[in-house]
Protein backbone atom coordinates (compact mmCIF):
# COMPACT_ATOMS: atom_id res chain seq x y z
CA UNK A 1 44.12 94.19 168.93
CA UNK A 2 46.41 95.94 166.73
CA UNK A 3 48.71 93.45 167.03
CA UNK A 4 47.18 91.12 166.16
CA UNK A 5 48.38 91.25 162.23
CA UNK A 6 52.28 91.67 163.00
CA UNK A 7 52.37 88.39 164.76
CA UNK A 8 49.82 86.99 162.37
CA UNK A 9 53.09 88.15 159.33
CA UNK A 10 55.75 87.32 161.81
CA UNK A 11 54.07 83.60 162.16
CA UNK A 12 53.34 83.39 158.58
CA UNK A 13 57.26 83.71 158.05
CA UNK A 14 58.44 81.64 160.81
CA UNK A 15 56.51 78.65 159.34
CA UNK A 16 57.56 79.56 155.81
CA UNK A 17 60.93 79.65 156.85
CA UNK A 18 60.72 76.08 158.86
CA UNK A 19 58.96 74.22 156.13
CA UNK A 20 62.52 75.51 154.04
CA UNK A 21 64.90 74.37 157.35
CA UNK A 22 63.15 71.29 157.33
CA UNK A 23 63.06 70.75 153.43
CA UNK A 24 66.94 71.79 153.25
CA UNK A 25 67.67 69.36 156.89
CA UNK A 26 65.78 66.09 154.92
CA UNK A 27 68.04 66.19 151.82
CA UNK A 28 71.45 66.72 154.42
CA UNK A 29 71.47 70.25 153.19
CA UNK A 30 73.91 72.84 155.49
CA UNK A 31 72.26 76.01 156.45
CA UNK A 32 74.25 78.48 154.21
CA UNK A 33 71.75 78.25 151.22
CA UNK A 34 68.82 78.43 152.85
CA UNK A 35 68.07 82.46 152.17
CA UNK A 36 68.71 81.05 148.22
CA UNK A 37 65.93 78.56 149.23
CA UNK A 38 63.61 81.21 151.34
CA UNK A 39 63.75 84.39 149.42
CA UNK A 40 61.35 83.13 146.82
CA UNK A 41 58.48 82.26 148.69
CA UNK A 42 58.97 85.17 151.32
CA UNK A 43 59.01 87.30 148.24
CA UNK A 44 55.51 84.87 147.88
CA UNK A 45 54.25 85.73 150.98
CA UNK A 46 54.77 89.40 150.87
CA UNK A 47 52.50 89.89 147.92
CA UNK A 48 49.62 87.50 149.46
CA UNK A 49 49.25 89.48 152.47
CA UNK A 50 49.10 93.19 149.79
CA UNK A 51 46.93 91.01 147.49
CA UNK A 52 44.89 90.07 150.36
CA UNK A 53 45.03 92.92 152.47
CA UNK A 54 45.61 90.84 155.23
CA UNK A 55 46.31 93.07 157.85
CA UNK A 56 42.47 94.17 157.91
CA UNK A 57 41.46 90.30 158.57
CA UNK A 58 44.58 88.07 158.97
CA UNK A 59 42.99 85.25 161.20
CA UNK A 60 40.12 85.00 158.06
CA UNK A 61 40.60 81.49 156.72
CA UNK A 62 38.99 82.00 153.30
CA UNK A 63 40.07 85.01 152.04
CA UNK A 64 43.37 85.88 153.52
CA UNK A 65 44.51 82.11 154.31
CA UNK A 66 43.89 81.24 150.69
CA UNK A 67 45.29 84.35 149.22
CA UNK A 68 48.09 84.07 150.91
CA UNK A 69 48.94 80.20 150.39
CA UNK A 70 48.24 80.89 147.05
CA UNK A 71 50.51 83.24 146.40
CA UNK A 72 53.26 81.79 148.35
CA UNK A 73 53.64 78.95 146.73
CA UNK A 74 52.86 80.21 143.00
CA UNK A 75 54.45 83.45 142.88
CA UNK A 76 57.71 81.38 145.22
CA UNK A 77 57.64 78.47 142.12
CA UNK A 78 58.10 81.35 139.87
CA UNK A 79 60.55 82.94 141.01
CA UNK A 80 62.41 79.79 141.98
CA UNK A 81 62.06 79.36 138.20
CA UNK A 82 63.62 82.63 136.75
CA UNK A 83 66.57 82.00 139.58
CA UNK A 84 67.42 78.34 138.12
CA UNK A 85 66.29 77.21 141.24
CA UNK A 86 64.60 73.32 140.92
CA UNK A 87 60.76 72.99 140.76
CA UNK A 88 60.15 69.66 140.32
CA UNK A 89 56.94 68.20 140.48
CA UNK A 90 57.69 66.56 143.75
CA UNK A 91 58.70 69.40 145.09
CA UNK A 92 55.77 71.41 144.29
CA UNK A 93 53.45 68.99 145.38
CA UNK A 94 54.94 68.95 149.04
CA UNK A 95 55.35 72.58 148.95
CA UNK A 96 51.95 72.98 148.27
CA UNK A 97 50.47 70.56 151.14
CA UNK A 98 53.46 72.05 153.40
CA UNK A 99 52.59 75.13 153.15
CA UNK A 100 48.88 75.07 152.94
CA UNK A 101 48.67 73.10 156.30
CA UNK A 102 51.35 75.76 157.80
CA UNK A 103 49.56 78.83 156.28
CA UNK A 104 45.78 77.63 156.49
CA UNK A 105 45.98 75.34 159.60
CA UNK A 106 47.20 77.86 162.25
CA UNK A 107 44.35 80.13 161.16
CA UNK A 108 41.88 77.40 161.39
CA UNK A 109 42.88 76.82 164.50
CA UNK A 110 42.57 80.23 165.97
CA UNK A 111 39.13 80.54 164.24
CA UNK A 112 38.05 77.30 166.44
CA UNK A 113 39.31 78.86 169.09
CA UNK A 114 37.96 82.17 169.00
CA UNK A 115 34.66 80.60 168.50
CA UNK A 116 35.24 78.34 171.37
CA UNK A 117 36.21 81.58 173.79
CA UNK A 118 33.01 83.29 171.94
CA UNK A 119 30.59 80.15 173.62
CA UNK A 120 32.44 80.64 176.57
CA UNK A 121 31.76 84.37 177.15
């Protein structure tokens, strides 16, 4: 099970990086600024998963999830701030349901299925 957490990380940053893909694809953006757009809320995620200590519990909906969404977005807004990078309202509003239904859904998910394969055993 201990890899369970890397591929928890890894699919935490594949769906932070396709919420920016699809954000940057919607507004007929090319590709070549989308590190400008990801580094931000990568930098996000990194410190939600310290913060939360995420590797110890990464599937835990409540306290890594929501740590981790958290800081994603907030911490990412900030630093898209300091860059001169936009933060709209708009924006932040879909940023935040994007990313909490990337970041929290996938882990409610697997908790309704480990509970499902739990009944099962």
């Amino acid at each position: 099970m201990k890899f369970i957490a890397p591929l928890a990380f890894l699919l935490d940053v594949v769906l932070v990086g396709a919420f920016v893909l699809i954000g940057r694809t919607s507004h007929n953006e090319g590709p070549l600024g989308t590190l400008v757009t990801l580094w931000p809320f990568l930098a996000g995620l990194v410190i939600g998963w310290i913060g939360a200590r995420a590797w110890r519990t990464p599937l835990a909906l409540r306290w890594s999830g929501l740590t981790i969404w958290a800081a994603t977005v907030i911490v990412g807004m900030l630093l898209r701030a300091v860059a001169g990078q936009g933060v709209q309202i708009g924006f932040v509003i879909v940023t935040t349901v994007v990313l909490a239904i990337f970041l929290l859904g996938w882990r409610a998910i697997g908790q309704l299925l480990l509970r499902l394969g739990a009944r099962r055993a």
